[in-house]
Structures are given as C-alpha cells and as structure tokens.
PDB file of N, CA and C in Angstrom:
ATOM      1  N   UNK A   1     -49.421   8.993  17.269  1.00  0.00           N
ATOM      2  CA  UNK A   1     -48.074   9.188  16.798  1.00  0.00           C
ATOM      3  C   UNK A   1     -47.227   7.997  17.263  1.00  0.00           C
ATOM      4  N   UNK A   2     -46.576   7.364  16.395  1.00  0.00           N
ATOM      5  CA  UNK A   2     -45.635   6.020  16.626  1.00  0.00           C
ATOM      6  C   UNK A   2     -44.738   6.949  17.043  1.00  0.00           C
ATOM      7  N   UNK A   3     -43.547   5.502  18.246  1.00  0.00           N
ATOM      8  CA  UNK A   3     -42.935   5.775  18.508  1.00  0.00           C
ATOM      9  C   UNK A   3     -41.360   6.082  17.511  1.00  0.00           C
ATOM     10  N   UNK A   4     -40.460   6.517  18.240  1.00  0.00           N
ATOM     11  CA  UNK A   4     -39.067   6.553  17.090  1.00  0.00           C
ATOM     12  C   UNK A   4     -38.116   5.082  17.038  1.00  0.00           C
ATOM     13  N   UNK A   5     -38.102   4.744  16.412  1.00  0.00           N
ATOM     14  CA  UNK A   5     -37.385   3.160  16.195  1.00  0.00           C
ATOM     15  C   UNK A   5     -36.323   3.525  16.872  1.00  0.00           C
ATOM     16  N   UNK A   6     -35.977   2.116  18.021  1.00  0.00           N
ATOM     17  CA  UNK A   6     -34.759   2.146  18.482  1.00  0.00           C
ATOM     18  C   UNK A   6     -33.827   2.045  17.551  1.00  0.00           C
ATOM     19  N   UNK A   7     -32.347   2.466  18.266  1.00  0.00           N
ATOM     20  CA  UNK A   7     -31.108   2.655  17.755  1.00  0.00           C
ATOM     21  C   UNK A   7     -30.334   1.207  17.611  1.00  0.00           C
ATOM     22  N   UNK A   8     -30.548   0.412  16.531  1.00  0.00           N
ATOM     23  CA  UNK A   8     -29.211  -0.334  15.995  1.00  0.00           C
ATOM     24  C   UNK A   8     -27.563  -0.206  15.987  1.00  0.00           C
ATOM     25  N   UNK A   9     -27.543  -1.433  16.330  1.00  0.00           N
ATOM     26  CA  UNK A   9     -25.777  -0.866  16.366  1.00  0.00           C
ATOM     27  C   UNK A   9     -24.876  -0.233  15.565  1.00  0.00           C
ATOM     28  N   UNK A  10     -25.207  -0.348  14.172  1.00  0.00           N
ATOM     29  CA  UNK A  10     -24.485   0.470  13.381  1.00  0.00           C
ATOM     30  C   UNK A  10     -24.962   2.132  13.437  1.00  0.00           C
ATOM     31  N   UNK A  11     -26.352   2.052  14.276  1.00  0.00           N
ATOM     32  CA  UNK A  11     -26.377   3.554  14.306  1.00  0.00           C
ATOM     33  C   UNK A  11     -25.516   4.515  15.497  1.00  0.00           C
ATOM     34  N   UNK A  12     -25.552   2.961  16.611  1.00  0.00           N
ATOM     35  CA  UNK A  12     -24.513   3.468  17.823  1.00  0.00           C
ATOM     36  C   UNK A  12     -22.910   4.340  17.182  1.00  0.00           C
ATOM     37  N   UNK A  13     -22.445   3.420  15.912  1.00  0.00           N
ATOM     38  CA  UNK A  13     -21.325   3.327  15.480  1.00  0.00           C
ATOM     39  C   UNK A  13     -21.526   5.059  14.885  1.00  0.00           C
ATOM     40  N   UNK A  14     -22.527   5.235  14.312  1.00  0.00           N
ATOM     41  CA  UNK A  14     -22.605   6.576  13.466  1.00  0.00           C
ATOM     42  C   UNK A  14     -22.473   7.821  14.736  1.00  0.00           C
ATOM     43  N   UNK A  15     -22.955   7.301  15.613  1.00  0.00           N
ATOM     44  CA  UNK A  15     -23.399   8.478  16.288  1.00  0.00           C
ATOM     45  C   UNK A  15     -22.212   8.950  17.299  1.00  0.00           C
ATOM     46  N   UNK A  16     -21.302   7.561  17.439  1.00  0.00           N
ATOM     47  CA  UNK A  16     -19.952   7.590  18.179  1.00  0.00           C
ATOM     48  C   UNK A  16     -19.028   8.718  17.154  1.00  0.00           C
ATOM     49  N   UNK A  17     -19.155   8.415  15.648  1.00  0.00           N
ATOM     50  CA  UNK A  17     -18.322   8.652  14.591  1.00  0.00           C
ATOM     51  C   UNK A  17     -18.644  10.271  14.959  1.00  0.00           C
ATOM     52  N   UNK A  18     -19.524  10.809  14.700  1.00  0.00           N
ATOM     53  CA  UNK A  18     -20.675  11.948  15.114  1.00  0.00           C
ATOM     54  C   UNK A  18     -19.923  12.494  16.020  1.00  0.00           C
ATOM     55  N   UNK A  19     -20.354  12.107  17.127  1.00  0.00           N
ATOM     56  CA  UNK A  19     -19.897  12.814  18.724  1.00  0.00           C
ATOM     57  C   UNK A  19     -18.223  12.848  18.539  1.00  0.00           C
ATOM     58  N   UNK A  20     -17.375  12.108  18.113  1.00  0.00           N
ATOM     59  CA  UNK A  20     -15.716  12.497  17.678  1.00  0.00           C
ATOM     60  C   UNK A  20     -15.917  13.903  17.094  1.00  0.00           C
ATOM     61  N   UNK A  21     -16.374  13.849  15.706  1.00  0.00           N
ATOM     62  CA  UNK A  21     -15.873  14.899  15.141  1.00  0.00           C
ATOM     63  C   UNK A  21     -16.742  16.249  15.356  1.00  0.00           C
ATOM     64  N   UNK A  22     -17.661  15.724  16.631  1.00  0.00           N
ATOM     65  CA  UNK A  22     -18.282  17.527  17.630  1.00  0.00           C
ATOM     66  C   UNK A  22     -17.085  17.902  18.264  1.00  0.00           C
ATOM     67  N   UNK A  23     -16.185  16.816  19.233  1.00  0.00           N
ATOM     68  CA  UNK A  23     -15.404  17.162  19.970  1.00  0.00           C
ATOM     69  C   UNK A  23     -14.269  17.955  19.615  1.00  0.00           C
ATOM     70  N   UNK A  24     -13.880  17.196  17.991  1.00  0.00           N
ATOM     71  CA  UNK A  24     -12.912  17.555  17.002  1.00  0.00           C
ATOM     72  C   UNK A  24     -13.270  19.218  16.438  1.00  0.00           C
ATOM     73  N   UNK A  25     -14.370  19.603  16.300  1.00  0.00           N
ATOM     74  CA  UNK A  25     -15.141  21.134  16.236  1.00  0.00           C
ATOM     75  C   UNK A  25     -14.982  21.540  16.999  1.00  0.00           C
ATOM     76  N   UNK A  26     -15.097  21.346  18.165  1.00  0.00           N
ATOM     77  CA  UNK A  26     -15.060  21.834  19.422  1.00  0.00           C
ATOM     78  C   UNK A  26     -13.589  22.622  19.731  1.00  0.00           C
ATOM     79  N   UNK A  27     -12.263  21.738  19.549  1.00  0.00           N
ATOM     80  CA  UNK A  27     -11.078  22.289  19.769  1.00  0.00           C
ATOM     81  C   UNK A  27     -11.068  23.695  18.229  1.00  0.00           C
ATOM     82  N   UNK A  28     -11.497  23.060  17.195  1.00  0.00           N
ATOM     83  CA  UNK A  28     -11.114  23.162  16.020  1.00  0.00           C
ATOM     84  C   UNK A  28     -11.716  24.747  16.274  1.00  0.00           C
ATOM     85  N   UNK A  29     -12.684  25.098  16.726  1.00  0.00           N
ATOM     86  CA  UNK A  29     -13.082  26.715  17.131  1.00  0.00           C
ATOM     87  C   UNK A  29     -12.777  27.373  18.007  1.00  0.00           C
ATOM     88  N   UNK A  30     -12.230  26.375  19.491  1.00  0.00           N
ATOM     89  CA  UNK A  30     -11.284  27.017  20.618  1.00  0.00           C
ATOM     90  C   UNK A  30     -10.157  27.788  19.971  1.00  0.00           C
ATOM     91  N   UNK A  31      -9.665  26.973  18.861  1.00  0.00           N
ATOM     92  CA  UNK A  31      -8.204  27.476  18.460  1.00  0.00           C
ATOM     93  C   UNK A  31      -8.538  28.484  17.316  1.00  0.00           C
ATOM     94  N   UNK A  32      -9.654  28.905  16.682  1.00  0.00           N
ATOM     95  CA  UNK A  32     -10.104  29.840  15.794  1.00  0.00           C
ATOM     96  C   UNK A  32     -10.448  30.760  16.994  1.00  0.00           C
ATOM     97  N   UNK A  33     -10.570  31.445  17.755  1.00  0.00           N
ATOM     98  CA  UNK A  33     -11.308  32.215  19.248  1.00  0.00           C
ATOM     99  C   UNK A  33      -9.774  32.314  19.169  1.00  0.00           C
ATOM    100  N   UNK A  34      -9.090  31.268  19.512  1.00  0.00           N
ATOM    101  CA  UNK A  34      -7.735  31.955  20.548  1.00  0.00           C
ATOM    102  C   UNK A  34      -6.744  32.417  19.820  1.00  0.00           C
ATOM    103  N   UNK A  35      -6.852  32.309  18.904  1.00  0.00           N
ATOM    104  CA  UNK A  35      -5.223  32.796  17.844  1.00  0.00           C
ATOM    105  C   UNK A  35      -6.195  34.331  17.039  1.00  0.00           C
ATOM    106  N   UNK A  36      -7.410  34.054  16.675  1.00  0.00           N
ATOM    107  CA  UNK A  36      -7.805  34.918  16.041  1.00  0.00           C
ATOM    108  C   UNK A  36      -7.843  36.047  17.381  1.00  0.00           C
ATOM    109  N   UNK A  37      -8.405  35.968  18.665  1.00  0.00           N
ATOM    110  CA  UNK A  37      -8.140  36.660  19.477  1.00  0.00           C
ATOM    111  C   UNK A  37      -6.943  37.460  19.886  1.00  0.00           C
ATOM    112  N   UNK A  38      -5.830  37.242  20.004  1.00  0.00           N
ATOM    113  CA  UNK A  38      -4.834  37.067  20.233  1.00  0.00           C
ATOM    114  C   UNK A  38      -4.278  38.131  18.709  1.00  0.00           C
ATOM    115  N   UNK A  39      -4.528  37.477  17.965  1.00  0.00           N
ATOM    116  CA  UNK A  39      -3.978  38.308  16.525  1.00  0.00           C
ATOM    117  C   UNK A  39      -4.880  39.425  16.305  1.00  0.00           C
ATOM    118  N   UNK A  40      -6.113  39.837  16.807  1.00  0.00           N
ATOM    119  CA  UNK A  40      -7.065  41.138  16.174  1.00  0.00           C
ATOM    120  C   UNK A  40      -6.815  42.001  17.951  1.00  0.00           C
ATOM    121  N   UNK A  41      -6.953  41.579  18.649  1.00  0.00           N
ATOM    122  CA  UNK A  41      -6.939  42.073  19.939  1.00  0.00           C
ATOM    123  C   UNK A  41      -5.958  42.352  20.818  1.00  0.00           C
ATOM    124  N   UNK A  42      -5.482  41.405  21.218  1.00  0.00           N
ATOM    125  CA  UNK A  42      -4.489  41.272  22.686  1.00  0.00           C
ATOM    126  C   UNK A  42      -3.297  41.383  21.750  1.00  0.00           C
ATOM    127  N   UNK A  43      -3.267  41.321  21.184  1.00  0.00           N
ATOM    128  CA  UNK A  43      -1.673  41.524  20.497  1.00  0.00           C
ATOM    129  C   UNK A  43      -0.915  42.869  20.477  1.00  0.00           C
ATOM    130  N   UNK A  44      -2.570  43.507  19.341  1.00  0.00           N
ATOM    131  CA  UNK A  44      -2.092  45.252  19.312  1.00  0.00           C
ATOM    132  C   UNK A  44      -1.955  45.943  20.194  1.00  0.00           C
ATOM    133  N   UNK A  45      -3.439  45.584  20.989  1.00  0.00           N
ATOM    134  CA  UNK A  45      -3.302  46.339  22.573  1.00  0.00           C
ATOM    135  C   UNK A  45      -1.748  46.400  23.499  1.00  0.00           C
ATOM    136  N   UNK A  46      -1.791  45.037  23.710  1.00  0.00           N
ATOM    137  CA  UNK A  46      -0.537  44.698  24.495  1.00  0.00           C
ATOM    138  C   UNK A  46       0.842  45.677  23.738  1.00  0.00           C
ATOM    139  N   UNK A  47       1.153  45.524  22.692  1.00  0.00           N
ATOM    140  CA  UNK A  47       1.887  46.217  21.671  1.00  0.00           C
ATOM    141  C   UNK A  47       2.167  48.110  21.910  1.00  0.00           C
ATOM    142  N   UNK A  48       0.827  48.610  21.628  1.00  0.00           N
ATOM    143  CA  UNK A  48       0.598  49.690  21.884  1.00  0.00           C
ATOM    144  C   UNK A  48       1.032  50.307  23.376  1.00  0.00           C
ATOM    145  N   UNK A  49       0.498  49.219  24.558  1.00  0.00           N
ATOM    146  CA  UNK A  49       0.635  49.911  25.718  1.00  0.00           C
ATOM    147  C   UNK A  49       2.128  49.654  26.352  1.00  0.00           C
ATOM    148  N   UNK A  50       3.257  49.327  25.791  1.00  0.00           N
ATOM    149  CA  UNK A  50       4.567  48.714  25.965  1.00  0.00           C
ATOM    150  C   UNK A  50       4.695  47.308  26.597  1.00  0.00           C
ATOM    151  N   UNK A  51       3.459  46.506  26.682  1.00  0.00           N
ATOM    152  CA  UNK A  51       3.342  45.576  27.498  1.00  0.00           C
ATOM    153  C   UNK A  51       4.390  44.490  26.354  1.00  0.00           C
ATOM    154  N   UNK A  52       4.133  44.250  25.646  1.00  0.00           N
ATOM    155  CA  UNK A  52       4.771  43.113  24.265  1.00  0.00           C
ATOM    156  C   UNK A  52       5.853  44.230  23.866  1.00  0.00           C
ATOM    157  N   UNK A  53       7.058  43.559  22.996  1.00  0.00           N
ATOM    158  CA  UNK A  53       8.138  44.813  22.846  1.00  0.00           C
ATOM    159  C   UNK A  53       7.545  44.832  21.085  1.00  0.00           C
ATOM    160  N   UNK A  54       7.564  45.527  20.032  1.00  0.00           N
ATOM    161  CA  UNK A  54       7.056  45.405  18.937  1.00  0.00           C
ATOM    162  C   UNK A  54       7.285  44.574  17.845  1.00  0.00           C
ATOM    163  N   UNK A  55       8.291  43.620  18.263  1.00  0.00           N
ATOM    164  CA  UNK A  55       8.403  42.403  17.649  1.00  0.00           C
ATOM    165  C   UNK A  55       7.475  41.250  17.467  1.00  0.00           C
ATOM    166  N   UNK A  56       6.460  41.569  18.586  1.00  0.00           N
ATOM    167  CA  UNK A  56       5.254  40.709  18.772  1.00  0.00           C
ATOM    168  C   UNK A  56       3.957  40.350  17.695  1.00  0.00           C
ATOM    169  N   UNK A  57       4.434  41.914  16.790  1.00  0.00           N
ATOM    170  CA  UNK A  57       3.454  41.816  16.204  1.00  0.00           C
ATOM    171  C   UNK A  57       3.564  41.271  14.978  1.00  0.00           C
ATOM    172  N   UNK A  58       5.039  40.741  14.484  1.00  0.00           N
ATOM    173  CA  UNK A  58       5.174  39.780  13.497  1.00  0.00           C
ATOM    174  C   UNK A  58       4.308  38.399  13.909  1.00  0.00           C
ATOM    175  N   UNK A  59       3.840  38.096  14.534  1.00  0.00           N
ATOM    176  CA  UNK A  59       2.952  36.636  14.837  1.00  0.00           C
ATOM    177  C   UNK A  59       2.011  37.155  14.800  1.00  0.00           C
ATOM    178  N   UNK A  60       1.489  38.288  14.355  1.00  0.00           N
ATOM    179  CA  UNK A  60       0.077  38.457  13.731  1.00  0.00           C
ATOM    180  C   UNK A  60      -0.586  37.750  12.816  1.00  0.00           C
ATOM    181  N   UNK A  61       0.050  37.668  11.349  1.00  0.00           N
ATOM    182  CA  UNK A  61      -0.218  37.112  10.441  1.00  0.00           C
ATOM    183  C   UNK A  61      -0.579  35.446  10.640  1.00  0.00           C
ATOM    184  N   UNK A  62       0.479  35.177  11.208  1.00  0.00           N
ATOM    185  CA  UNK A  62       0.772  33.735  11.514  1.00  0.00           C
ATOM    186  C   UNK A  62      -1.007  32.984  12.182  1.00  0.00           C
ATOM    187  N   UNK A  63      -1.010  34.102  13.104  1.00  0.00           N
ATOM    188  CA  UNK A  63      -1.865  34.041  13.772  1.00  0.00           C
ATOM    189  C   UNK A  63      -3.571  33.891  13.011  1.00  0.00           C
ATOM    190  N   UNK A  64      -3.133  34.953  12.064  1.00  0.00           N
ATOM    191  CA  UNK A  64      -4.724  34.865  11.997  1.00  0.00           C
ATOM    192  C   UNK A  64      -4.565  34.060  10.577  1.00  0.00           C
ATOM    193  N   UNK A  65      -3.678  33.389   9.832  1.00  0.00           N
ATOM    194  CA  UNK A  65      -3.933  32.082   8.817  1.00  0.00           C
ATOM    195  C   UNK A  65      -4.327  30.509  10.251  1.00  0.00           C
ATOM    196  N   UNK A  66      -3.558  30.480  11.112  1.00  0.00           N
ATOM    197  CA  UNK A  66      -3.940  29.702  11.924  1.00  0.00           C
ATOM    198  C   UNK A  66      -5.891  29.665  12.074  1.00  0.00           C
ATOM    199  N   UNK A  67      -6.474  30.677  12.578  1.00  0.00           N
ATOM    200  CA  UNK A  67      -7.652  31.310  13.039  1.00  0.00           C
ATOM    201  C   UNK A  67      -8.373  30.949  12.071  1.00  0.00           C
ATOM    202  N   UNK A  68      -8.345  31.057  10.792  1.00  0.00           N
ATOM    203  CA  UNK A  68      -8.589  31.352   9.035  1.00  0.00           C
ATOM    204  C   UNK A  68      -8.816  29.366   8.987  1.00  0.00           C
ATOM    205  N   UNK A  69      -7.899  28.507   8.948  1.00  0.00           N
ATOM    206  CA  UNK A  69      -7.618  27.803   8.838  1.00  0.00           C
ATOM    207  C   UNK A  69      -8.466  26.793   9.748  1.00  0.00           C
ATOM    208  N   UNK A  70      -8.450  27.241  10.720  1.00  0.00           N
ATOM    209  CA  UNK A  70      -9.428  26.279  11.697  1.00  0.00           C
ATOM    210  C   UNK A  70     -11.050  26.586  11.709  1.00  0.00           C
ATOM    211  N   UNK A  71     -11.071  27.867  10.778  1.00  0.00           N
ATOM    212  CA  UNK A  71     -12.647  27.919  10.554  1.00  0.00           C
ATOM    213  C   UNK A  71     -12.954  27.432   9.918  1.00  0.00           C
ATOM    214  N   UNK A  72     -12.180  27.052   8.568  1.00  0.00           N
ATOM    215  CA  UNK A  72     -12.526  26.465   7.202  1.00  0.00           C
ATOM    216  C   UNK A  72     -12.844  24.624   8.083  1.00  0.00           C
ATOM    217  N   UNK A  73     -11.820  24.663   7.941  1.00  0.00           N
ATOM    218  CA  UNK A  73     -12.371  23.093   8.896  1.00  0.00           C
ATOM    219  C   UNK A  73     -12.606  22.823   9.411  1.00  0.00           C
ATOM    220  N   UNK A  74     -13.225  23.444  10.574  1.00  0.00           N
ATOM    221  CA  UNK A  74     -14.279  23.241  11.769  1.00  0.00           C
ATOM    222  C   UNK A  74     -15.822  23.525  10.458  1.00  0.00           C
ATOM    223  N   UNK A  75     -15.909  24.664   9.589  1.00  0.00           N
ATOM    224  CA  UNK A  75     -17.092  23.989   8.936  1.00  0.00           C
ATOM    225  C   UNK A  75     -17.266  23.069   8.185  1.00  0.00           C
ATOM    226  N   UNK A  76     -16.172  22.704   7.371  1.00  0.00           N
ATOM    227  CA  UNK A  76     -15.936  21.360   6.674  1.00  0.00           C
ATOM    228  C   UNK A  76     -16.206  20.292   7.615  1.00  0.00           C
ATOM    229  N   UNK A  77     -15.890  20.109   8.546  1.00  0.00           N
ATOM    230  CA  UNK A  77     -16.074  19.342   9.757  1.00  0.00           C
ATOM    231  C   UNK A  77     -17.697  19.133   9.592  1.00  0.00           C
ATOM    232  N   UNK A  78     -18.158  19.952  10.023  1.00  0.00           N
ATOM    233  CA  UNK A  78     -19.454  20.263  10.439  1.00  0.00           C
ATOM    234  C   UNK A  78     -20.525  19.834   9.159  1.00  0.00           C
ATOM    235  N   UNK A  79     -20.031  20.077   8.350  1.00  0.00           N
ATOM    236  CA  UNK A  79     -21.137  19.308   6.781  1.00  0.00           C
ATOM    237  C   UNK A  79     -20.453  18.190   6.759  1.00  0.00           C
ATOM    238  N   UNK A  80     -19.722  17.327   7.363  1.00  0.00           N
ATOM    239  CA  UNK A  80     -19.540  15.965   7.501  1.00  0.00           C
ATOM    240  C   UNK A  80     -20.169  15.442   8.446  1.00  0.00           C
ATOM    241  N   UNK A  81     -20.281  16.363   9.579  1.00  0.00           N
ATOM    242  CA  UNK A  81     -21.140  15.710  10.920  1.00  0.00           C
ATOM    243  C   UNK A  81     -22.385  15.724  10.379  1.00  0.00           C
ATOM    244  N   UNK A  82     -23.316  16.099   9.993  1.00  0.00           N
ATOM    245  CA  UNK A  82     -24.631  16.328   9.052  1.00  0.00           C
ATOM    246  C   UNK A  82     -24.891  14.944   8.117  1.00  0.00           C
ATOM    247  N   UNK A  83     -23.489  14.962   7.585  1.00  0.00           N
ATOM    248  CA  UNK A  83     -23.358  14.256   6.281  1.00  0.00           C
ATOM    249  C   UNK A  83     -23.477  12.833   7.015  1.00  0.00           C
ATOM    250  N   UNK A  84     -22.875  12.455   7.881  1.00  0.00           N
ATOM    251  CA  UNK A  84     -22.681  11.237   8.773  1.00  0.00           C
ATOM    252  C   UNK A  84     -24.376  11.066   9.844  1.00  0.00           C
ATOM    253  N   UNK A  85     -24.931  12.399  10.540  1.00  0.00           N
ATOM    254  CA  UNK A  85     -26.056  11.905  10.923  1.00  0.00           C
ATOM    255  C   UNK A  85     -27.466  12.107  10.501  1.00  0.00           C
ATOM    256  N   UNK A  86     -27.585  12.114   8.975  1.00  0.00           N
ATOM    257  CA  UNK A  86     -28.745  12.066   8.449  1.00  0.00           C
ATOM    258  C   UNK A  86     -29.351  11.104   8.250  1.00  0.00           C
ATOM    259  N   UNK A  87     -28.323   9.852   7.919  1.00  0.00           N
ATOM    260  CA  UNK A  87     -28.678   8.575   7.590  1.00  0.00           C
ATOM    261  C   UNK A  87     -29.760   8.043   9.240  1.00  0.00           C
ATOM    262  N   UNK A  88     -29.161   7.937  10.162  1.00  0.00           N
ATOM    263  CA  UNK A  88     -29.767   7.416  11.204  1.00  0.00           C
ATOM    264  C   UNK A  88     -30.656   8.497  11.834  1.00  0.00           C
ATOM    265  N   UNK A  89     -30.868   9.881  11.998  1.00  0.00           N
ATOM    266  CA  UNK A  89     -31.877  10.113  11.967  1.00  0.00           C
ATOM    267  C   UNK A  89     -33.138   9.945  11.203  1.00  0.00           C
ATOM    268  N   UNK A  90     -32.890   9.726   9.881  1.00  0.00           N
ATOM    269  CA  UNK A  90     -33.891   9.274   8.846  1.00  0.00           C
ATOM    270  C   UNK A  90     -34.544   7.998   9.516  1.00  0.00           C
ATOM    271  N   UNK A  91     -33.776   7.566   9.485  1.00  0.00           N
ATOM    272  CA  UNK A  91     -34.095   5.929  10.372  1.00  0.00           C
ATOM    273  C   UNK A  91     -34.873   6.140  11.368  1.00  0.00           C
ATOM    274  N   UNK A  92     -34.762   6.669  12.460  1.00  0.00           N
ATOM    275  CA  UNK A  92     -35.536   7.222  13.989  1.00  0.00           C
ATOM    276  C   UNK A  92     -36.788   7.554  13.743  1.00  0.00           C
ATOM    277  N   UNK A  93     -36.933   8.751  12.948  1.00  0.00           N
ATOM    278  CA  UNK A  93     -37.824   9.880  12.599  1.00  0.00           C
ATOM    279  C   UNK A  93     -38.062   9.524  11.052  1.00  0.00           C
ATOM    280  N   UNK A  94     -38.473   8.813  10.719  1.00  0.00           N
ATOM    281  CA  UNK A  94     -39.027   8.326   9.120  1.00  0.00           C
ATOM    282  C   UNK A  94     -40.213   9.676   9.117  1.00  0.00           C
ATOM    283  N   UNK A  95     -40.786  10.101   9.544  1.00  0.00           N
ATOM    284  CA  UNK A  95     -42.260  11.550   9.328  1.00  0.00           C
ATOM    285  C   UNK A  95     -41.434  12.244   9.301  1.00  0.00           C
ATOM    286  N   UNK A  96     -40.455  12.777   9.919  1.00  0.00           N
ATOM    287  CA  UNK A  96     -39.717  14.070   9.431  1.00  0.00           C
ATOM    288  C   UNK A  96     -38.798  13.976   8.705  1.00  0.00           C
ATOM    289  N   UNK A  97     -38.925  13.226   7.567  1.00  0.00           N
ATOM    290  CA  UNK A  97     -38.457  13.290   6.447  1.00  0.00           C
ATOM    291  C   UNK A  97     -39.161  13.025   4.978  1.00  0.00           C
ATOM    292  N   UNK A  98     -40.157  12.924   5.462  1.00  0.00           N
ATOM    293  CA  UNK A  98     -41.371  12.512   4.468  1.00  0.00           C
ATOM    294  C   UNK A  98     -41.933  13.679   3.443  1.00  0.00           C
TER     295      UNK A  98
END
C-alpha cells in the first residue's frame, strides 16, 4: 500500500479555509442549543414556576426563528465544508476514490 501524497500548499490553504468554517459551525450550533434551549425549555419552566414574570414568554418565538436559522446554516455550512475538502482529500487518498 503506497503512501498518501504529501500536502501542497494550496491544500494547506483548503484545509485552513476548512478548519474556519468548522469553527464557524461550531458557534453556528452553540447558538442553535442555546436559544432553541432557552425557547422550548427554560423559558416555560422558569415562566410557569414565577421565576420569569409572563412577559418572558414573548421572546419565545424570536427565539426559536434564531435556533431555526442557525441550523439551516450551520448545515449549509457543512455541505460547503465537504464541498471545499473533497478536492484535497482526493489528492491524498487517490484509492479511496477510485
């Protein structure tokens, strides 16, 4: 079994491009977790038990288009990260793509 061809600089460049928009996923689902949290959970609860006064629960909605919104593009995100490292894995691994 040959080895995997080293990494060229333009693949450095892909893989930098790559690792941004993991990091960019990364927030992009923290903030889908925390608003969607916050809007299905801790909101009502808090609400219900007199902890929030019931005005709170107008930032529900708000909340979960926020939540809604960062999923869509954290996966849009994510078929770009794919889209960006197929090229240079192809390159590496020429048999597992054969």
């Amino acid at each position: 079994m040959p080895d995997p061809a080293p990494l060229l600089q333009g693949d450095w460049s892909d893989n930098g491009a790559a690792l941004k928009l993991l990091w960019i996923n990364l927030l992009l689902m923290t903030t889908a977790a925390i608003s969607l949290g916050f809007a299905h959970a801790i909101i009502p609860s808090a609400v219900d038990s007199g902890t929030f006064s019931r005005t709170a629960s107008r930032f529900r909605p708000y909340l979960y288009v926020i939540g809604t919104i960062a999923i869509i593009v954290a996966l849009a995100n994510a078929f770009l990260i794919i889209d960006i490292s197929r090229g240079w894995i192809e390159d590496i691994y020429p048999r597992w793509y054969q």
